[in-house]
C-alpha atoms as a PDB file:
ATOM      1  CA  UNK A   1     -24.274 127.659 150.060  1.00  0.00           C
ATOM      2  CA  UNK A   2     -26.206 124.634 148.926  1.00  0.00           C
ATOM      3  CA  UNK A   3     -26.888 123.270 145.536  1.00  0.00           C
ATOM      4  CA  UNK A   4     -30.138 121.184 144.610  1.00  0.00           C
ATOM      5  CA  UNK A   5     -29.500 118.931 141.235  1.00  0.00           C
ATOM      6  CA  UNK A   6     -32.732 115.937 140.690  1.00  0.00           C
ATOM      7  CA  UNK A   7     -30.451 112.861 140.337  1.00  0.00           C
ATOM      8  CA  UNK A   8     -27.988 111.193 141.962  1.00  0.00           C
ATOM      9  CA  UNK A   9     -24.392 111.620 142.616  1.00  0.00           C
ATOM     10  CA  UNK A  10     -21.880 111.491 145.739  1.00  0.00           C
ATOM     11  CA  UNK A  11     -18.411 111.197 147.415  1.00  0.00           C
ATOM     12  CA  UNK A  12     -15.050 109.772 148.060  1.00  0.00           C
ATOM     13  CA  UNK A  13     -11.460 108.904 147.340  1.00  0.00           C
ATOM     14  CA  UNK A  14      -9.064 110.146 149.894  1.00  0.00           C
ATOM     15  CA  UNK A  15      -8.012 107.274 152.490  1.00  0.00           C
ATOM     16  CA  UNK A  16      -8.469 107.902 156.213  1.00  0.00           C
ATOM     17  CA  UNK A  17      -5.790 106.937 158.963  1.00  0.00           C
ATOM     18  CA  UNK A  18      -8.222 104.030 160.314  1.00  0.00           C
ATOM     19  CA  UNK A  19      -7.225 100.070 160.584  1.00  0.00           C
ATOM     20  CA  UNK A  20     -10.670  99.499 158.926  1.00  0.00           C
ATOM     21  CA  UNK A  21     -10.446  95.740 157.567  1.00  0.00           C
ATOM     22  CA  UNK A  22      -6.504  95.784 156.563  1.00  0.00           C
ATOM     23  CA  UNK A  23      -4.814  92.804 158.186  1.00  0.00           C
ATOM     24  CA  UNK A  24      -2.249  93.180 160.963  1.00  0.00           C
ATOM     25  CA  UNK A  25      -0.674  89.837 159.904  1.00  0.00           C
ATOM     26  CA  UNK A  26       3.124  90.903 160.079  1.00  0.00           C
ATOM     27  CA  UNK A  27       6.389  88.582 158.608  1.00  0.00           C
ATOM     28  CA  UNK A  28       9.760  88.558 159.658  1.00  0.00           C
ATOM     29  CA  UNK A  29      12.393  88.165 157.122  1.00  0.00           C
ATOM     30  CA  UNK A  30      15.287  88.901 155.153  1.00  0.00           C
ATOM     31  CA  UNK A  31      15.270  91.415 152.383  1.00  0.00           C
ATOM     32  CA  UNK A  32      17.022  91.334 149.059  1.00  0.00           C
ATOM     33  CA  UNK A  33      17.059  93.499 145.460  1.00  0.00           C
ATOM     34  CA  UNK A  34      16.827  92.265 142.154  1.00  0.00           C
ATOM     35  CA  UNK A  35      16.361  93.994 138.471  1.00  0.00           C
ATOM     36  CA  UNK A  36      13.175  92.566 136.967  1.00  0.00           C
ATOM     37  CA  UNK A  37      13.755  91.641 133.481  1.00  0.00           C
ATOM     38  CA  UNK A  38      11.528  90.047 130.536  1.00  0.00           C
ATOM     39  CA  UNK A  39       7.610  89.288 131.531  1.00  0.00           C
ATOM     40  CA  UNK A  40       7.256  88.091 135.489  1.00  0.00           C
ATOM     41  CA  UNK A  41       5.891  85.675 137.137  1.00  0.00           C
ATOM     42  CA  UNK A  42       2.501  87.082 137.448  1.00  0.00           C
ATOM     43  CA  UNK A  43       2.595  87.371 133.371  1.00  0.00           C
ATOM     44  CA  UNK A  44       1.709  91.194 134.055  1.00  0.00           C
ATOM     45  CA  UNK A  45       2.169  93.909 130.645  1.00  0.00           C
ATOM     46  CA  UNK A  46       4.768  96.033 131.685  1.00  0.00           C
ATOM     47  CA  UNK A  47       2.495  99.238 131.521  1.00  0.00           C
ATOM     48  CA  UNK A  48       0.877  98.440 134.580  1.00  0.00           C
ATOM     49  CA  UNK A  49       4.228  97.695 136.527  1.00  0.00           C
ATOM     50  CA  UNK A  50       6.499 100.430 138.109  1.00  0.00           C
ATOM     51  CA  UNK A  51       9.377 100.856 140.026  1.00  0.00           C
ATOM     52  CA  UNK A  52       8.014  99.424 143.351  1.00  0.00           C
ATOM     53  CA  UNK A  53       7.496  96.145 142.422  1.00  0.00           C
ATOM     54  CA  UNK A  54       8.878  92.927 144.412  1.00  0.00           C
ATOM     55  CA  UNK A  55       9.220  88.563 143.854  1.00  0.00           C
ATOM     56  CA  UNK A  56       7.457  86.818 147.065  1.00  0.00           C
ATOM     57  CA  UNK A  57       9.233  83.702 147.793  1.00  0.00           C
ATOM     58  CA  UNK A  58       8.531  80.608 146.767  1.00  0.00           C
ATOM     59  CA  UNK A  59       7.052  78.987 149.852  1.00  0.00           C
ATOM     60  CA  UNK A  60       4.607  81.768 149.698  1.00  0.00           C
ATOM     61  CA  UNK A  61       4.221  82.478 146.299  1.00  0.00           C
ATOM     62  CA  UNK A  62       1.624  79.731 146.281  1.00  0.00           C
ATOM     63  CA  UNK A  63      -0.140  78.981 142.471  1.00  0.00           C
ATOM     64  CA  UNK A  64       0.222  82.970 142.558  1.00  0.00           C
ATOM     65  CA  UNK A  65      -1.669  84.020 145.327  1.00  0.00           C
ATOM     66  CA  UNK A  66      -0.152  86.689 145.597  1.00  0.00           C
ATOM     67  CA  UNK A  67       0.360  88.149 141.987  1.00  0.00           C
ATOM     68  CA  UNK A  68      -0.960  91.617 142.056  1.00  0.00           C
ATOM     69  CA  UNK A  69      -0.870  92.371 145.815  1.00  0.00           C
ATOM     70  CA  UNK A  70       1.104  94.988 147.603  1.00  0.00           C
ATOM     71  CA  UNK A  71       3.240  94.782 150.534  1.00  0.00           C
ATOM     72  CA  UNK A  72       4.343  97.205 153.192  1.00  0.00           C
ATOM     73  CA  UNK A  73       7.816  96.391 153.876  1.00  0.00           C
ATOM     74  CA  UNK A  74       9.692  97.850 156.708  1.00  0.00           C
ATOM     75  CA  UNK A  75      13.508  97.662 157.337  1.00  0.00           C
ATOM     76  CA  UNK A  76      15.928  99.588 159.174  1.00  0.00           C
ATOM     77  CA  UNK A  77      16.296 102.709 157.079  1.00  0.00           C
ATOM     78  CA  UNK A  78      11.990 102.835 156.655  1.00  0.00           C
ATOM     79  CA  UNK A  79       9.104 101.774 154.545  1.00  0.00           C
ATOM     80  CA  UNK A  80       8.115 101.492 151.313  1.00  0.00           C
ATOM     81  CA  UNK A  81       4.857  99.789 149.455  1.00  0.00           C
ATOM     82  CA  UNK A  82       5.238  97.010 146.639  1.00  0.00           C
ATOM     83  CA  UNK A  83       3.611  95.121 144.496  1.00  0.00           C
ATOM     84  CA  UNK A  84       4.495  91.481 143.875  1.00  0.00           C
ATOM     85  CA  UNK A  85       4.889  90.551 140.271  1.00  0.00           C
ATOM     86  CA  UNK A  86       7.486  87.929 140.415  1.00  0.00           C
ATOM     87  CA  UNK A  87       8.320  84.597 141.906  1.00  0.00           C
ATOM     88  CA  UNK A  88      12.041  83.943 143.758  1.00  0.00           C
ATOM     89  CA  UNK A  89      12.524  80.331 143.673  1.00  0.00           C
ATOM     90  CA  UNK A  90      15.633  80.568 145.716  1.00  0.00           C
ATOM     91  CA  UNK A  91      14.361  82.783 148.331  1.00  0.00           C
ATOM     92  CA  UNK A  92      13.603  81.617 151.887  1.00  0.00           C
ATOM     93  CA  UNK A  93       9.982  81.782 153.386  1.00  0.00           C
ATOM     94  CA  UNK A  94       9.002  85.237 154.808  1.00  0.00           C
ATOM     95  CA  UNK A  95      11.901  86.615 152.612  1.00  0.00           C
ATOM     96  CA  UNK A  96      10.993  89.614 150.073  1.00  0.00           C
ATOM     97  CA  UNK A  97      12.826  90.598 146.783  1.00  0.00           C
ATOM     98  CA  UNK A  98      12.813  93.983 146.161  1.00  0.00           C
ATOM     99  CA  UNK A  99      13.066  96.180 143.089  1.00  0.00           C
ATOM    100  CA  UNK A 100      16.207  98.531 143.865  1.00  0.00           C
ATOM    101  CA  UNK A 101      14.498 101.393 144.651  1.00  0.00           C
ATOM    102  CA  UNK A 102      11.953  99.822 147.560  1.00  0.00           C
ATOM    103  CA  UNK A 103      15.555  98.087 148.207  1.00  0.00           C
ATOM    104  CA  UNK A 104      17.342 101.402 149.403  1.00  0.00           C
ATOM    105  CA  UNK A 105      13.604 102.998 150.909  1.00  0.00           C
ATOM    106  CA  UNK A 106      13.283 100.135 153.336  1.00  0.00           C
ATOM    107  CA  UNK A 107      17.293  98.354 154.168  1.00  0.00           C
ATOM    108  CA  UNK A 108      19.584 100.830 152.982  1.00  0.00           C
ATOM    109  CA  UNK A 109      22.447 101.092 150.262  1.00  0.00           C
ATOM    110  CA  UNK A 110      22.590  98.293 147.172  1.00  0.00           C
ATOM    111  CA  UNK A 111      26.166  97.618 149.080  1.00  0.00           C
ATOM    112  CA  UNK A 112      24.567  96.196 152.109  1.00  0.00           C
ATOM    113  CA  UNK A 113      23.009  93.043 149.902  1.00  0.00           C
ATOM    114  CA  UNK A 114      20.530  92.052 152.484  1.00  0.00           C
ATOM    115  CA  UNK A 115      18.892  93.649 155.542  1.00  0.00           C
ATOM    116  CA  UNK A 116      16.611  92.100 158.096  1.00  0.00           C
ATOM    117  CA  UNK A 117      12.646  93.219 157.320  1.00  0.00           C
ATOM    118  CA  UNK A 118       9.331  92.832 158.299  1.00  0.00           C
ATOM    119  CA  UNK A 119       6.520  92.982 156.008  1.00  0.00           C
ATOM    120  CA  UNK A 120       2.460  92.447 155.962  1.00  0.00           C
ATOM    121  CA  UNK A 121      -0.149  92.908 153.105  1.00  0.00           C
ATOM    122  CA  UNK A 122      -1.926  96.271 152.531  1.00  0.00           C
ATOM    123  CA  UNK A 123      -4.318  97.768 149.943  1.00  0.00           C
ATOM    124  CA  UNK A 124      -2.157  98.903 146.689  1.00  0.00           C
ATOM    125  CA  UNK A 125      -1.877 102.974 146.071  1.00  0.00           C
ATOM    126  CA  UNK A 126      -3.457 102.693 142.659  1.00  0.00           C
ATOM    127  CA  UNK A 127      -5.857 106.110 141.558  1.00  0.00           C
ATOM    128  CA  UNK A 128      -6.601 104.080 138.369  1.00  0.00           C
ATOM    129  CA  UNK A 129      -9.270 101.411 137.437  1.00  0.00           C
ATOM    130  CA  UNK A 130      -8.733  97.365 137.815  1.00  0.00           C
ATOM    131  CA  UNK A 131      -7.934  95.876 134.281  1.00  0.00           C
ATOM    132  CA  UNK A 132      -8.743  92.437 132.331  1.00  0.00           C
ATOM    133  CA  UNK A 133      -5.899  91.517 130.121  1.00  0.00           C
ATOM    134  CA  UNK A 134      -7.127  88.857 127.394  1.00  0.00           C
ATOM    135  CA  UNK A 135      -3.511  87.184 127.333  1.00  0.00           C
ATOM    136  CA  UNK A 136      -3.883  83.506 125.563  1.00  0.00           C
ATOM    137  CA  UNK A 137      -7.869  83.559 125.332  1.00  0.00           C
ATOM    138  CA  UNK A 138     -10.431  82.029 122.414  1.00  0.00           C
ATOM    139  CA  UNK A 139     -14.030  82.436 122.344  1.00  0.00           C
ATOM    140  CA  UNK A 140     -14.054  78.555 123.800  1.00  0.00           C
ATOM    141  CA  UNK A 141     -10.953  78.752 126.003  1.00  0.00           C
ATOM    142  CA  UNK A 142     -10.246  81.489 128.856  1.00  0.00           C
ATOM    143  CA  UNK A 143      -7.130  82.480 130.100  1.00  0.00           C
ATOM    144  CA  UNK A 144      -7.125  86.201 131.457  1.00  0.00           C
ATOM    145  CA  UNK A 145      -5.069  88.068 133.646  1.00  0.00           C
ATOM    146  CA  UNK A 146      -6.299  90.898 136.348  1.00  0.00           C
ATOM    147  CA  UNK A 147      -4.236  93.660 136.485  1.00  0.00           C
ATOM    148  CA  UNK A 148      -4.080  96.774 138.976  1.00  0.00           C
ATOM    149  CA  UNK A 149      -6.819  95.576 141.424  1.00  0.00           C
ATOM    150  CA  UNK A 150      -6.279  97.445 144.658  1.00  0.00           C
ATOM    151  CA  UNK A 151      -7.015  94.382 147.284  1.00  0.00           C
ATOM    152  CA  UNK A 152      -6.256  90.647 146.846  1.00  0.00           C
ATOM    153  CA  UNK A 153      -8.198  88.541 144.667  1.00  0.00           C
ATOM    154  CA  UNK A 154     -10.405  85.570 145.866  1.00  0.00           C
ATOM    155  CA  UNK A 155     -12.468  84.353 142.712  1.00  0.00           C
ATOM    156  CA  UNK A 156     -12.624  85.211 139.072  1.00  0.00           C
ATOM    157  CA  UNK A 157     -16.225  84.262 137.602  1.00  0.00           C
ATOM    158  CA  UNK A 158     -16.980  83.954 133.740  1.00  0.00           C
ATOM    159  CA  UNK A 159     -20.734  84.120 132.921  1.00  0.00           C
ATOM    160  CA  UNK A 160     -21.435  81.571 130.341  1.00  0.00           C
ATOM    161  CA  UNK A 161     -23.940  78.527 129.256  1.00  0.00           C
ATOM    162  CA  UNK A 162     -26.437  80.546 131.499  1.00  0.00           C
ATOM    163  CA  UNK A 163     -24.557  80.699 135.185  1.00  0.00           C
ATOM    164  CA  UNK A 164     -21.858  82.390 136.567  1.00  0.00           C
ATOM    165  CA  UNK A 165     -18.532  79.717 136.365  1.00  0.00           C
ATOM    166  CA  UNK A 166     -15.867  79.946 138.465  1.00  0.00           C
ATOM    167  CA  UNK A 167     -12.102  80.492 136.680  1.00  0.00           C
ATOM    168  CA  UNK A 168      -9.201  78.357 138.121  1.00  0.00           C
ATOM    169  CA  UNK A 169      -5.864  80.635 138.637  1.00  0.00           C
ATOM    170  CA  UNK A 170      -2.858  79.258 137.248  1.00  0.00           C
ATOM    171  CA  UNK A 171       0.863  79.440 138.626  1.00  0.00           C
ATOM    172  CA  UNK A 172       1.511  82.227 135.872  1.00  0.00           C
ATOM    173  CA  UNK A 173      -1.761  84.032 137.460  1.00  0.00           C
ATOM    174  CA  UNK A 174      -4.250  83.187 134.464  1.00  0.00           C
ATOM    175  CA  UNK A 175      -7.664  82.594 135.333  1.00  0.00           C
ATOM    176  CA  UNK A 176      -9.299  79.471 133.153  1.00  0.00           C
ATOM    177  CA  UNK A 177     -11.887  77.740 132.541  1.00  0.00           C
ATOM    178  CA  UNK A 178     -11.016  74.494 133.894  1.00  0.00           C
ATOM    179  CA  UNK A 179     -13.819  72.122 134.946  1.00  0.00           C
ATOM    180  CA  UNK A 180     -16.512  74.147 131.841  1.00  0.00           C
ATOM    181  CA  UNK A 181     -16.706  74.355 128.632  1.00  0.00           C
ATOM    182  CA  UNK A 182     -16.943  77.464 126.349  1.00  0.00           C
ATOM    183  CA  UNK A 183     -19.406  77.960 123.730  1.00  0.00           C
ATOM    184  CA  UNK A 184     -17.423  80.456 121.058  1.00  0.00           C
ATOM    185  CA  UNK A 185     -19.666  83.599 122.299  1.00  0.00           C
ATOM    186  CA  UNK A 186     -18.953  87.070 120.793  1.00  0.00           C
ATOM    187  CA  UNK A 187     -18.427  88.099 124.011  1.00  0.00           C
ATOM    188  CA  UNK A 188     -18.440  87.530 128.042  1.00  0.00           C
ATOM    189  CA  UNK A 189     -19.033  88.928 131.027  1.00  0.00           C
ATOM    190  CA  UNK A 190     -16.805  88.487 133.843  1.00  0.00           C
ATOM    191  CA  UNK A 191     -17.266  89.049 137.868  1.00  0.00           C
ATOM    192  CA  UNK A 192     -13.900  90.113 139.980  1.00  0.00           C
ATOM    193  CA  UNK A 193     -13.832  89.172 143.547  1.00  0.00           C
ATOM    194  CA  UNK A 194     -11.818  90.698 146.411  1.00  0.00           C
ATOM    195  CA  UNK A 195     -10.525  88.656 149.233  1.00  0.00           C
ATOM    196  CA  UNK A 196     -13.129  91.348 150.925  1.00  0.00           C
ATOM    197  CA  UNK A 197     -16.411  90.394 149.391  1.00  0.00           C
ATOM    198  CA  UNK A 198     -16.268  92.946 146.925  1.00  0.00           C
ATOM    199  CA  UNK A 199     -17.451  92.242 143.222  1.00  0.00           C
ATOM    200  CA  UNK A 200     -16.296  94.260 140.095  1.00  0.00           C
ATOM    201  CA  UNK A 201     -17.580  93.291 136.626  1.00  0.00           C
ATOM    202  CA  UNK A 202     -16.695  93.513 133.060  1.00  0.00           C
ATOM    203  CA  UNK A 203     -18.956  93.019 130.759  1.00  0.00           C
ATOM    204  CA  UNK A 204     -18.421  92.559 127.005  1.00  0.00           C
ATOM    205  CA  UNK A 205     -15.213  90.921 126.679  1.00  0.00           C
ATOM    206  CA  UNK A 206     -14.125  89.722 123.382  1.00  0.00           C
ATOM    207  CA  UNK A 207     -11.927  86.692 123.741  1.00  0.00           C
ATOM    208  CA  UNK A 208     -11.294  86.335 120.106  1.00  0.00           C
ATOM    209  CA  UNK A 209      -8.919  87.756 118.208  1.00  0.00           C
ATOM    210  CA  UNK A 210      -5.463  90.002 119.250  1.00  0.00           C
ATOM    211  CA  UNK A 211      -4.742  90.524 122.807  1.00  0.00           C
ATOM    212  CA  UNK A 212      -6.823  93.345 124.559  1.00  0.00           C
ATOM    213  CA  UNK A 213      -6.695  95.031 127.745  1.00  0.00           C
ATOM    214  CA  UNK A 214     -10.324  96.092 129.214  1.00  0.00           C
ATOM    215  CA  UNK A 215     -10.677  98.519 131.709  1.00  0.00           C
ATOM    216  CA  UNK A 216     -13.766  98.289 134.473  1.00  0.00           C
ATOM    217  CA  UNK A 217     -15.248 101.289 135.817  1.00  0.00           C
ATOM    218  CA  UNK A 218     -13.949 101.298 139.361  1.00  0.00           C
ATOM    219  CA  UNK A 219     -11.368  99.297 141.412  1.00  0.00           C
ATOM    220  CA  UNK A 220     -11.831  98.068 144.683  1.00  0.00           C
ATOM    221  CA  UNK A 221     -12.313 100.308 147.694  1.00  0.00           C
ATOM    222  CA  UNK A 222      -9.201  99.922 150.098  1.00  0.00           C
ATOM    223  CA  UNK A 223      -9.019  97.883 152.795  1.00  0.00           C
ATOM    224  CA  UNK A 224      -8.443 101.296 155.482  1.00  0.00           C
ATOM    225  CA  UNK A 225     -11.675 102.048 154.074  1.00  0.00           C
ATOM    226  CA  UNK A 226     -13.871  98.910 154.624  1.00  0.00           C
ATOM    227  CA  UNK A 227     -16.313  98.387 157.831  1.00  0.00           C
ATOM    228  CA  UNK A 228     -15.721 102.200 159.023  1.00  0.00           C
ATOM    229  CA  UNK A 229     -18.655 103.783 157.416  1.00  0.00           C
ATOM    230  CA  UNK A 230     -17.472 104.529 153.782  1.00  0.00           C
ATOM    231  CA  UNK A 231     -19.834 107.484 153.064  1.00  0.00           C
ATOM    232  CA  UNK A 232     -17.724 109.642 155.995  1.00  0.00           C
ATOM    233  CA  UNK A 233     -14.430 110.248 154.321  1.00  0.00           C
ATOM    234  CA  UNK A 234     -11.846 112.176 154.639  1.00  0.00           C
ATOM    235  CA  UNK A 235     -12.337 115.728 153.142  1.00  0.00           C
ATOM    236  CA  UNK A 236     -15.932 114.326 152.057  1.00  0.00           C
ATOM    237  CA  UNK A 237     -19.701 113.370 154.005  1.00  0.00           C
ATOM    238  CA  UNK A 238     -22.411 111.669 151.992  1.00  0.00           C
ATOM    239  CA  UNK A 239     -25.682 111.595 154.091  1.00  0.00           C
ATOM    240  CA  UNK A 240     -28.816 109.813 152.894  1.00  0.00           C
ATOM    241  CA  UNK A 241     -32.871 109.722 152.981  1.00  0.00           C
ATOM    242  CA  UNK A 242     -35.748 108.338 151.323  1.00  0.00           C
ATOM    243  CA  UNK A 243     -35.655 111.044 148.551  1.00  0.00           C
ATOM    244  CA  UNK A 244     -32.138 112.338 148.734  1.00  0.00           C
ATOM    245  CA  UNK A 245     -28.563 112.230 149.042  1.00  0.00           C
ATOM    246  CA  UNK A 246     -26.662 115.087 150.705  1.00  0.00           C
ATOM    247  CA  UNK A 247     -22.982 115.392 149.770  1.00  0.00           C
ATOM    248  CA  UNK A 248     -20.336 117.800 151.582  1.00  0.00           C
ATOM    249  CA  UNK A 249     -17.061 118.460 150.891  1.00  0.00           C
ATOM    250  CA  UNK A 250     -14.149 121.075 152.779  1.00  0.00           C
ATOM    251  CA  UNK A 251     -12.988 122.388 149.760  1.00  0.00           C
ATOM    252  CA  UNK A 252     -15.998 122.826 147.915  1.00  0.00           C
ATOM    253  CA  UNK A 253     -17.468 120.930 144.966  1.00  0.00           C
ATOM    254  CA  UNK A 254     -16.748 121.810 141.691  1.00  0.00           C
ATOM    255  CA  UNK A 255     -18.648 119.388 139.217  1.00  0.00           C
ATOM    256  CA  UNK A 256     -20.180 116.027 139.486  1.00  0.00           C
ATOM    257  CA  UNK A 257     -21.198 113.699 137.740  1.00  0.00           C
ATOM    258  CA  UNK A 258     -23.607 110.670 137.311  1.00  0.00           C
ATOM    259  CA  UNK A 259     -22.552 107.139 135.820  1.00  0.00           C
ATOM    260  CA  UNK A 260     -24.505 103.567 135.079  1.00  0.00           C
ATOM    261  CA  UNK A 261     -22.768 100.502 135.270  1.00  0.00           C
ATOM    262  CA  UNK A 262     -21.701 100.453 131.657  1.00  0.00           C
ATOM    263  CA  UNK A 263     -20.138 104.124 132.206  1.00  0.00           C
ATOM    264  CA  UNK A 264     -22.017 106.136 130.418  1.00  0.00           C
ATOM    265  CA  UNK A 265     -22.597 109.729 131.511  1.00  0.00           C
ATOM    266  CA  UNK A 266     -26.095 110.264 132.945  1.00  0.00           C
ATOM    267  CA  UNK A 267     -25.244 113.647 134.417  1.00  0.00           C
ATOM    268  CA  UNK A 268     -22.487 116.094 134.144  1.00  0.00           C
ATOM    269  CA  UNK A 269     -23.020 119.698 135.916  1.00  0.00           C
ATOM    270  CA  UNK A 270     -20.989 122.249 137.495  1.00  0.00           C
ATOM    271  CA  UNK A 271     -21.287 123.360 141.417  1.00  0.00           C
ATOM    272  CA  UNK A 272     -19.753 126.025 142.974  1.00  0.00           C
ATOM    273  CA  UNK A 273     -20.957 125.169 146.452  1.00  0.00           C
ATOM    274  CA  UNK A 274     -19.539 123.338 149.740  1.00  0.00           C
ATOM    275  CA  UNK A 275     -22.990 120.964 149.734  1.00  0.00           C
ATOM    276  CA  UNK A 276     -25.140 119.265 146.903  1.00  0.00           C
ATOM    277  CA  UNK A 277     -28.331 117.654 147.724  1.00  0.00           C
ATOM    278  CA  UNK A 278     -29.739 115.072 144.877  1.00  0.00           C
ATOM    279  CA  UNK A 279     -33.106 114.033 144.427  1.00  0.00           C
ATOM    280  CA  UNK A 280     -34.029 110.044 143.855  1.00  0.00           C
ATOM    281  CA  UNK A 281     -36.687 111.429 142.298  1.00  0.00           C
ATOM    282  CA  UNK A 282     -37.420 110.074 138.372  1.00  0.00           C
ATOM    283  CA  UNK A 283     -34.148 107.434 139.018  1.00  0.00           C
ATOM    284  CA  UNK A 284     -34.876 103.876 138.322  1.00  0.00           C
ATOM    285  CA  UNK A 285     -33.379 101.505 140.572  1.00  0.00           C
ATOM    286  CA  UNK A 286     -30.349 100.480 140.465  1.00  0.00           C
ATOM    287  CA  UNK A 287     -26.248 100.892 141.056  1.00  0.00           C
ATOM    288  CA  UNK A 288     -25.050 104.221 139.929  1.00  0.00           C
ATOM    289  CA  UNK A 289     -21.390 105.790 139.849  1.00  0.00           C
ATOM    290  CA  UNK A 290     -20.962 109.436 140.993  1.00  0.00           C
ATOM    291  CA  UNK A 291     -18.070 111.151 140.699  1.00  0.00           C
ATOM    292  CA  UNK A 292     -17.167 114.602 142.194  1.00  0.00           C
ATOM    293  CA  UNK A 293     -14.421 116.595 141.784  1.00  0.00           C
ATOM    294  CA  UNK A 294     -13.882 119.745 144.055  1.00  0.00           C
ATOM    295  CA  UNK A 295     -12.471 122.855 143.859  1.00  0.00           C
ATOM    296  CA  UNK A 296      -9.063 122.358 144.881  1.00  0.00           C
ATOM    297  CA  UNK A 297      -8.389 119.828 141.870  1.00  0.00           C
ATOM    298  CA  UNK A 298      -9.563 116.510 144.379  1.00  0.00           C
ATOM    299  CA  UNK A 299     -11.103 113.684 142.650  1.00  0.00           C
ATOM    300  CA  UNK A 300     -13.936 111.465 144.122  1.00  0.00           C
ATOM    301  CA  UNK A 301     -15.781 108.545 143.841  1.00  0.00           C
ATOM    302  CA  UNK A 302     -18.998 106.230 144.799  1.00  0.00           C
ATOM    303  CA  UNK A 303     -20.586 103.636 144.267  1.00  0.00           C
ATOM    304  CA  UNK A 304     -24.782 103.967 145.484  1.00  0.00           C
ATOM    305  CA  UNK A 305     -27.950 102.108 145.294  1.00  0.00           C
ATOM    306  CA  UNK A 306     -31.594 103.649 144.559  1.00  0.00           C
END
């Protein structure tokens, strides 16, 4: 049965099996545990931070180039995903320390210490939407933190005096404006960059005033996902034309909905069909959000162009 709504909407969020652009970059090391205490290295709030979390050595560690990015670590018991908040200064290169948890997934019992591991970077699990924490910002002086972004980060942009600047990252992982001054502005807009090309904004960011935490509308599609055709997904098919988009899904589609940049709700209906087609007809152009959620409870989502 197929379902004809006159706007736009479409499909994805379950990860296929694929390489896609991940990197097959793999470390040999040693593996140790450690309970994180008190705020970490990568000066992350402790809501975004759970119980797979890990401290990259400091050889690596590297002004924080890795704050925020997750690890597959594999030892001789099995694997488990982290994300690095934390710098160990004492740690050798290549070596990982792991929260106790990821500790006993990957090497085995807290007894054994330390465990021989190998480990290489992957795309972080997160369902949830990349985050700008304010930290120690002024309306003329920026220091921010990104939180919960699903890839590696490879610039931080602040839009002010007319251009796009780019931040400098600090060893605590605070992007500032070194190099430009601020003007005391209300507000600004900032531009996230993955070490993928991909670009996530924020836009009205008060820098004034009490610490904040501002969520963006989307977080980085995962690297599995990249360069294999992300409109044929698992569980989901998005085809396109001139005047329509055609969206599929196994389990049916319950509801969709349509999104502008800013988030607000352009569309919201109800479908009780395997296949939606949406007409570009009366849409300006644009980048539009669409989110779909099918009938067994599965939760997808878009990004398109009209």
């Amino acid at each position: 049965m197929k379902s004809i709504i006159s706007i736009c909407f479409a499909t994805t969020l379950s990860y296929l099996s694929a390489q896609g652009l991940c990197s097959t970059t793999e470390f040999n090391g040693s593996g140790t545990y450690y309970a994180a205490s008190g705020t970490p290295s990568c000066s992350f709030e402790a809501s975004v931070i759970d119980d797979h979390y890990a401290a990259m050595n400091a050889a690596q560690f590297n002004n924080a180039d890795y704050c925020g990015t997750c690890l597959e670590i594999t030892g001789q018991v099995g694997t488990t995903i982290v994300q690095i908040i934390d710098e160990c200064a004492t740690c050798p290169a290549n070596n990982i320390d792991m929260s106790p948890i990821a500790f006993t997934e990957a090497v085995g019992d807290l007894m054994i210490g330390t465990g021989a591991i190998s480990w290489k970077q992957v795309s972080c699990p997160w369902t949830t939407n990349l985050k700008l924490n304010t930290f120690s910002s002024s309306p003329w002086y920026c220091s921010v933190v990104i939180e919960n972004h699903v890839n590696d980060l490879s610039a931080v942009q602040l839009f002010a005096n007319g251009i796009w600047n780019s931040l400098t990252r600090t060893n605590y992982n605070s992007w500032t404006n070194n190099g430009f001054s601020l003007n005391g502005e209300s507000s600004y807009d900032f531009r996230v960059t993955d070490c993928y090309g991909q670009t996530i904004n924020i836009t009205g960011v008060d820098l004034g005033g009490a610490q904040q935490i501002y969520q963006a509308m989307e977080n980085f599609i995962p690297c599995s996902n990249l360069g294999i055709n992300p409109k044929n997904q698992q569980g989901f098919l998005l085809k396109e034309t001139n005047e329509h988009w055609a969206i599929t899904a196994e389990n049916g589609i319950k509801s969709v909905q349509l999104l502008d940049q800013t988030g607000k709700i352009l569309m919201d209906g109800m479908s009780q069909s395997d296949e939606i087609v949406l007409s570009k007809n009366n849409i300006a152009s644009g980048v539009y959000f669409i989110q779909v959620q099918s009938e067994n409870g599965q939760l997808a989502r878009f990004k398109v162009l009209r």
